[in-house]
PDB file of N, CA and C in Angstrom:
ATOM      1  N   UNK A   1       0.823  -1.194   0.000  1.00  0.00           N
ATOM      2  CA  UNK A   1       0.000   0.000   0.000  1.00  0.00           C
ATOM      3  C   UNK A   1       0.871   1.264   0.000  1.00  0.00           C
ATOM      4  N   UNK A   2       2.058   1.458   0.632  1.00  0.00           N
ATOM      5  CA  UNK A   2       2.456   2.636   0.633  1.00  0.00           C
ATOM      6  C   UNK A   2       3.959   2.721  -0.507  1.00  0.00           C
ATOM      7  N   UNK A   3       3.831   1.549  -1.069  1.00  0.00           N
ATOM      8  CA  UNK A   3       4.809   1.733  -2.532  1.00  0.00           C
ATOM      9  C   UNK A   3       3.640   2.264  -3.069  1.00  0.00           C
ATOM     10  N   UNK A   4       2.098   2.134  -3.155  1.00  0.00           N
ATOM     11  CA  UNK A   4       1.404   2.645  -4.627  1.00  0.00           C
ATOM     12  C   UNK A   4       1.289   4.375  -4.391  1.00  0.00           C
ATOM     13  N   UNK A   5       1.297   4.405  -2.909  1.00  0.00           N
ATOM     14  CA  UNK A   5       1.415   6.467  -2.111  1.00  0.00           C
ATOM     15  C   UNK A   5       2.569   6.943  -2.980  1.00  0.00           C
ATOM     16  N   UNK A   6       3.501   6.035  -2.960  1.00  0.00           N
ATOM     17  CA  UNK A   6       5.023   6.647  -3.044  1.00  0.00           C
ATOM     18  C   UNK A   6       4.896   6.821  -4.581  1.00  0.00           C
ATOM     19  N   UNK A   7       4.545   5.772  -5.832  1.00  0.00           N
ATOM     20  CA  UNK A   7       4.525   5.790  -7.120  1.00  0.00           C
ATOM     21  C   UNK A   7       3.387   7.098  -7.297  1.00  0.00           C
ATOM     22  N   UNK A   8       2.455   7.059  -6.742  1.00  0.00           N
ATOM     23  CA  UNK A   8       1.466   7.987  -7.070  1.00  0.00           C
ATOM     24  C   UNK A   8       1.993   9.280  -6.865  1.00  0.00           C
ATOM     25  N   UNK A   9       2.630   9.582  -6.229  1.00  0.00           N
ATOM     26  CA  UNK A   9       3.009  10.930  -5.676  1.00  0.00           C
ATOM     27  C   UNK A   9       4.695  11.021  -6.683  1.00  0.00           C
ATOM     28  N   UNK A  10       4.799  10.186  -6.787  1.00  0.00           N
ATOM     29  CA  UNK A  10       5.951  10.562  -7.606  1.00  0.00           C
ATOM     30  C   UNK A  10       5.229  10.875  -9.687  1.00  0.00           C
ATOM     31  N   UNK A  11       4.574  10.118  -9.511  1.00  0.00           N
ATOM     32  CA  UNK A  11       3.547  10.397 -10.998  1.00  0.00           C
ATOM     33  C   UNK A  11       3.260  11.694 -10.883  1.00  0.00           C
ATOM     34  N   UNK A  12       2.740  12.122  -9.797  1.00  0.00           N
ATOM     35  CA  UNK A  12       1.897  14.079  -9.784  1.00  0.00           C
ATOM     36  C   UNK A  12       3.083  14.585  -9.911  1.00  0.00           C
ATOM     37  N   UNK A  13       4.403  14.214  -9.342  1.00  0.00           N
ATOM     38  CA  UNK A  13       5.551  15.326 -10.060  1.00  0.00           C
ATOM     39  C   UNK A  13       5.700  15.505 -10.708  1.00  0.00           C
ATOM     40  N   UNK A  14       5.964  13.985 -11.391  1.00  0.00           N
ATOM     41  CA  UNK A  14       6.703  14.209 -12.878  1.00  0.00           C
ATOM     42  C   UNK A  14       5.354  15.345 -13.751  1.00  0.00           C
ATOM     43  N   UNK A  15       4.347  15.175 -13.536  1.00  0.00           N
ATOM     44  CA  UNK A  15       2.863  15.817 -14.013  1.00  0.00           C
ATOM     45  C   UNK A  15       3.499  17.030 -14.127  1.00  0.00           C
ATOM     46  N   UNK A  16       3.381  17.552 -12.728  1.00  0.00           N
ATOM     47  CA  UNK A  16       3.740  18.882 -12.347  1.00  0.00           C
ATOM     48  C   UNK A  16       4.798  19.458 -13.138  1.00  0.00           C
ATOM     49  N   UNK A  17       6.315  18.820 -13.368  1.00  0.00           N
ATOM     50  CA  UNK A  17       7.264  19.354 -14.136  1.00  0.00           C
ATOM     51  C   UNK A  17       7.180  19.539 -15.333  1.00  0.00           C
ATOM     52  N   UNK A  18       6.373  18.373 -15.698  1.00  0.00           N
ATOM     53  CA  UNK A  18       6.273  18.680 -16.860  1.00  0.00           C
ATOM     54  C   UNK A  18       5.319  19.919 -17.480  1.00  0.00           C
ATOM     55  N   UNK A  19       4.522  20.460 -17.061  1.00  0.00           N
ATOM     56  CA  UNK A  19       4.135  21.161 -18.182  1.00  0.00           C
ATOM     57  C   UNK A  19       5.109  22.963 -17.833  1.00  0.00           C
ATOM     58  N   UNK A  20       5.731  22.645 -16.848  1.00  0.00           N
ATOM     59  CA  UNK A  20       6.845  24.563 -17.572  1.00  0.00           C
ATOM     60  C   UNK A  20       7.689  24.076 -18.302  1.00  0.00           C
ATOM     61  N   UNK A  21       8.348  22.633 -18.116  1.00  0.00           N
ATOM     62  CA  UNK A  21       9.623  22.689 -19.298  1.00  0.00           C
ATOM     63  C   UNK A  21       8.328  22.619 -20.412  1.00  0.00           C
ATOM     64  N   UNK A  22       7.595  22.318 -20.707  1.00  0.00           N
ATOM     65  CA  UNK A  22       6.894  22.676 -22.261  1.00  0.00           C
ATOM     66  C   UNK A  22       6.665  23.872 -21.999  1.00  0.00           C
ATOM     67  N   UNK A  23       6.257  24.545 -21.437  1.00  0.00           N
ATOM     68  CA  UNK A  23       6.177  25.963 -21.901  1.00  0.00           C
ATOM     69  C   UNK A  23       7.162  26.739 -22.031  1.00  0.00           C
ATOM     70  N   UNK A  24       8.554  26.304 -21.377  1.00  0.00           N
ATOM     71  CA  UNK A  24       9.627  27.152 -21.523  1.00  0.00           C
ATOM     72  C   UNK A  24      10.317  27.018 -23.205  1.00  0.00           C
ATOM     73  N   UNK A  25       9.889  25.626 -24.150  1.00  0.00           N
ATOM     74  CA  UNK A  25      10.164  25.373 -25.142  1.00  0.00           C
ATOM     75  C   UNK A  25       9.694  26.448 -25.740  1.00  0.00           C
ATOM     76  N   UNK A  26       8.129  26.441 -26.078  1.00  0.00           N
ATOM     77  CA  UNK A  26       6.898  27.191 -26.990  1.00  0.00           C
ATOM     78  C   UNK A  26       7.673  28.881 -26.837  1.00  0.00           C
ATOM     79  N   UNK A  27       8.109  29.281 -25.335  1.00  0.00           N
ATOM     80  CA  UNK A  27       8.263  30.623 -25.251  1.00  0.00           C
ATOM     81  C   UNK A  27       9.628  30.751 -25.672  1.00  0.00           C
ATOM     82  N   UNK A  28      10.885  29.841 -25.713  1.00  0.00           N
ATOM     83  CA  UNK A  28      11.836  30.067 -27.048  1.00  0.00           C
ATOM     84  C   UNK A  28      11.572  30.081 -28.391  1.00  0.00           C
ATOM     85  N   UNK A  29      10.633  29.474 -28.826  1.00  0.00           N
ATOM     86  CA  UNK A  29      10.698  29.385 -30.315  1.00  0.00           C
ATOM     87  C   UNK A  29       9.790  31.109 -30.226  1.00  0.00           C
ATOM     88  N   UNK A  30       8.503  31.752 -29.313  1.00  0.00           N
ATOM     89  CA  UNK A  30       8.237  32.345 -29.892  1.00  0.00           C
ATOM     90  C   UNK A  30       9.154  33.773 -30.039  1.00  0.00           C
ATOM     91  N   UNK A  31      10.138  33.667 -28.594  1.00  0.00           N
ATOM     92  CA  UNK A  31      11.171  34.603 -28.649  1.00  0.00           C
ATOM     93  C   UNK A  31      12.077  34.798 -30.415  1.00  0.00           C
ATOM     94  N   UNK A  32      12.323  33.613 -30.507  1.00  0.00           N
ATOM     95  CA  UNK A  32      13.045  32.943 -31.566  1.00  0.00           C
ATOM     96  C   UNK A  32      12.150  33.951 -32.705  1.00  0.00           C
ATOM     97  N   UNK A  33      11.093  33.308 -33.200  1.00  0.00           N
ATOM     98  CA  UNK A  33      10.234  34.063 -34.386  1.00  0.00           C
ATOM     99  C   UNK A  33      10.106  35.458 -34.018  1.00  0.00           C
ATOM    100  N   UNK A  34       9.744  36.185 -33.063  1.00  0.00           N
ATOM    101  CA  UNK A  34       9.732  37.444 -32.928  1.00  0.00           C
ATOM    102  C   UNK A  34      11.064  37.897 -33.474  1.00  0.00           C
ATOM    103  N   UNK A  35      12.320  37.834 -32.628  1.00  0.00           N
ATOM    104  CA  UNK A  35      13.334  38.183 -32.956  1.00  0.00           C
ATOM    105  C   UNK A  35      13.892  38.127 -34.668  1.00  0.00           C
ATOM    106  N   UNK A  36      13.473  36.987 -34.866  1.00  0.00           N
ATOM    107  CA  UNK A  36      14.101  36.990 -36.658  1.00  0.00           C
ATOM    108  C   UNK A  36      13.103  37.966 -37.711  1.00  0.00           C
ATOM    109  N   UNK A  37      11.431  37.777 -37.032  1.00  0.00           N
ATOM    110  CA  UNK A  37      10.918  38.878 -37.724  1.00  0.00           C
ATOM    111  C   UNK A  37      10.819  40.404 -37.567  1.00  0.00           C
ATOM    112  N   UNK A  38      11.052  40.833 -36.478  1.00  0.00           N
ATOM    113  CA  UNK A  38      11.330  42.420 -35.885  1.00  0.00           C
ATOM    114  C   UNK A  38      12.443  42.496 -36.357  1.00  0.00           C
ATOM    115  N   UNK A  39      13.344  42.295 -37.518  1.00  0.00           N
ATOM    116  CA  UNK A  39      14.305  42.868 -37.939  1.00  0.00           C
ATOM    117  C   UNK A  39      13.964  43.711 -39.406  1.00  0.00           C
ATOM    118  N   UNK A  40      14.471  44.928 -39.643  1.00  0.00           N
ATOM    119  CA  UNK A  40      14.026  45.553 -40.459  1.00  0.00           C
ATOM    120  C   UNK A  40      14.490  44.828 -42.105  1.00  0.00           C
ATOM    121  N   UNK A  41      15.053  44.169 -42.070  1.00  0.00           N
ATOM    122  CA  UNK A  41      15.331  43.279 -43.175  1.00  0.00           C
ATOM    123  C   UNK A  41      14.496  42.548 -43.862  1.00  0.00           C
ATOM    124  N   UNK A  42      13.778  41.884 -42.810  1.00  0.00           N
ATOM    125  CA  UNK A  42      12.615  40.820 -42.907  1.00  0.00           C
ATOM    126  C   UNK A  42      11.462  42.085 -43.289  1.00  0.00           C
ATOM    127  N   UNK A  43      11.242  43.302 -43.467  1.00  0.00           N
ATOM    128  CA  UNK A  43      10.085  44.219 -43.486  1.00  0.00           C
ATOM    129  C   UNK A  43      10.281  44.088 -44.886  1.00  0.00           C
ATOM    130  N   UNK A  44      11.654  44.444 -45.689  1.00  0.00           N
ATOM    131  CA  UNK A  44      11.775  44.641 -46.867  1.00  0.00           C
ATOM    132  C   UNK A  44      11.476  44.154 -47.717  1.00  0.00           C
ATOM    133  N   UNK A  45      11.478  42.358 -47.240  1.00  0.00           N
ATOM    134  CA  UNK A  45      11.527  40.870 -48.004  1.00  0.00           C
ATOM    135  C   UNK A  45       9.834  40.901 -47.740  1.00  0.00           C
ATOM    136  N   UNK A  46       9.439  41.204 -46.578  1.00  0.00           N
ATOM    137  CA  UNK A  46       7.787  40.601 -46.568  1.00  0.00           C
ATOM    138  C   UNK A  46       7.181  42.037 -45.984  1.00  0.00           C
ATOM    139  N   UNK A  47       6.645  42.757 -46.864  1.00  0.00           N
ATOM    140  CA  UNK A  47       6.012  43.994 -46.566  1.00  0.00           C
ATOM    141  C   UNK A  47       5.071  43.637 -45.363  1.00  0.00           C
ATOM    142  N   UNK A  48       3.881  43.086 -45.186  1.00  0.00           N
ATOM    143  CA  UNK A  48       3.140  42.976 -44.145  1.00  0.00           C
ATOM    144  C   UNK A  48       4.081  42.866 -42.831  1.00  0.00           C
ATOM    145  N   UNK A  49       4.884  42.896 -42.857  1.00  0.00           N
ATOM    146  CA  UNK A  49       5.816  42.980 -41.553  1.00  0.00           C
ATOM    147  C   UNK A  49       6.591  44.403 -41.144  1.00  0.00           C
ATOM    148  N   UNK A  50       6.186  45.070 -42.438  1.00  0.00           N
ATOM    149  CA  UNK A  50       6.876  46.591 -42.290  1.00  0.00           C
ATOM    150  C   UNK A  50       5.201  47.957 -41.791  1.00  0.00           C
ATOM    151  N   UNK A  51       4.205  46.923 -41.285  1.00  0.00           N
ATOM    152  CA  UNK A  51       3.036  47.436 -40.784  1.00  0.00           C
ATOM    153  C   UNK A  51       3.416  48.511 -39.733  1.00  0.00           C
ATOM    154  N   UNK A  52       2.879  49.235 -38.883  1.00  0.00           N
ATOM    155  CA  UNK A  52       3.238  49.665 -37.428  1.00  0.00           C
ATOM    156  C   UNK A  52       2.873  48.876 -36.509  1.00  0.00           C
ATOM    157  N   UNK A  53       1.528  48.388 -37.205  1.00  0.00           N
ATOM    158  CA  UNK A  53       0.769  47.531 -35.569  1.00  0.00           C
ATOM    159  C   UNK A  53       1.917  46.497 -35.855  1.00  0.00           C
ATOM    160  N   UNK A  54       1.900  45.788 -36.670  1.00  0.00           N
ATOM    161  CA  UNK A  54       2.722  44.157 -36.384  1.00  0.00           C
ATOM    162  C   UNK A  54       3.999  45.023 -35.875  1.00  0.00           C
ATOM    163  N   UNK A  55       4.820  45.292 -36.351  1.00  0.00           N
ATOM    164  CA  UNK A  55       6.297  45.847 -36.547  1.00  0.00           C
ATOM    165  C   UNK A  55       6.012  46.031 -34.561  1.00  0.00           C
ATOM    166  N   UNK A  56       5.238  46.791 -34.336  1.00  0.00           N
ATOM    167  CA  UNK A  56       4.845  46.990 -32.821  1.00  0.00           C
ATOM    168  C   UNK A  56       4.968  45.803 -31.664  1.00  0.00           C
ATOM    169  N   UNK A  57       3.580  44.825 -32.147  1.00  0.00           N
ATOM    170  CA  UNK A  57       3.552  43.361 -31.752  1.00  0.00           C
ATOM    171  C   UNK A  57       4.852  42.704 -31.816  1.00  0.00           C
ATOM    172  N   UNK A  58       5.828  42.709 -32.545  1.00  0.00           N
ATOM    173  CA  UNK A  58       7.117  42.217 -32.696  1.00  0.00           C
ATOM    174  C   UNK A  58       8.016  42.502 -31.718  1.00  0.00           C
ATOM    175  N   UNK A  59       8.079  43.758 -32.049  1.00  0.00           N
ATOM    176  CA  UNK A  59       8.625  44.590 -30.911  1.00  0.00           C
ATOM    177  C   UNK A  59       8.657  44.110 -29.528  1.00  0.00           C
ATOM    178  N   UNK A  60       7.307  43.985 -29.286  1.00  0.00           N
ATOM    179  CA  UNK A  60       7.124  43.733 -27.718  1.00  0.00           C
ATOM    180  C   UNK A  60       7.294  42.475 -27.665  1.00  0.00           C
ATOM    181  N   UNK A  61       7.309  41.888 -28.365  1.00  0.00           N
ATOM    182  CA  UNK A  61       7.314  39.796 -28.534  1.00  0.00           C
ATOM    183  C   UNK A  61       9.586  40.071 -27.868  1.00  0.00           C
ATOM    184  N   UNK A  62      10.062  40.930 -28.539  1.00  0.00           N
ATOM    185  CA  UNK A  62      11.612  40.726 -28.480  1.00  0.00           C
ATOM    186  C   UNK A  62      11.758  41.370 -27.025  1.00  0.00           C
ATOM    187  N   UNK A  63      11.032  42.492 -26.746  1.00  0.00           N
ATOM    188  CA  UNK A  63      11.393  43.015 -25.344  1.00  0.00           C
ATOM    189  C   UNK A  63      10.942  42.205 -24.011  1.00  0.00           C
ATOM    190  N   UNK A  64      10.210  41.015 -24.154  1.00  0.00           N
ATOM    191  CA  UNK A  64       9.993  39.926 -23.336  1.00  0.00           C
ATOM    192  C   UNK A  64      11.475  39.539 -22.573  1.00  0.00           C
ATOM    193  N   UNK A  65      12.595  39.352 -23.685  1.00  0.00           N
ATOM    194  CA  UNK A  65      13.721  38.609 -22.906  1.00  0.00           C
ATOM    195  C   UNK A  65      14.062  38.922 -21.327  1.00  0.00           C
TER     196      UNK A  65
END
């Protein structure tokens, strides 16, 4: 009975850990895409990115770090 306490409670951890290391993934890649598109380079190549609002949204996506 108290190996299934001990497995059970060790299951809700692993639970528990797991979902920030996934979110710490999702919030590199979106750092990642912000950063490569808030460059004024990328405005030139893909006009809809040389907007104010997006160009803005970008902005604040890179000042997260």
């Amino acid at each position: 009975m108290k190996q299934k306490k001990a497995w059970s409670f060790f299951q809700s951890l692993g639970k528990a850990f797991m979902y920030p290391i996934a979110l710490l993934s999702v919030c590199g890649m979106m750092l990642g895409l912000g950063s490569g598109l808030a460059s004024d380079d990328m405005g030139k190549f893909i006009p809809v990115l040389a907007i104010p609002l997006i160009k803005t949204i970008l902005d604040f996506i890179v000042s997260l770090r």
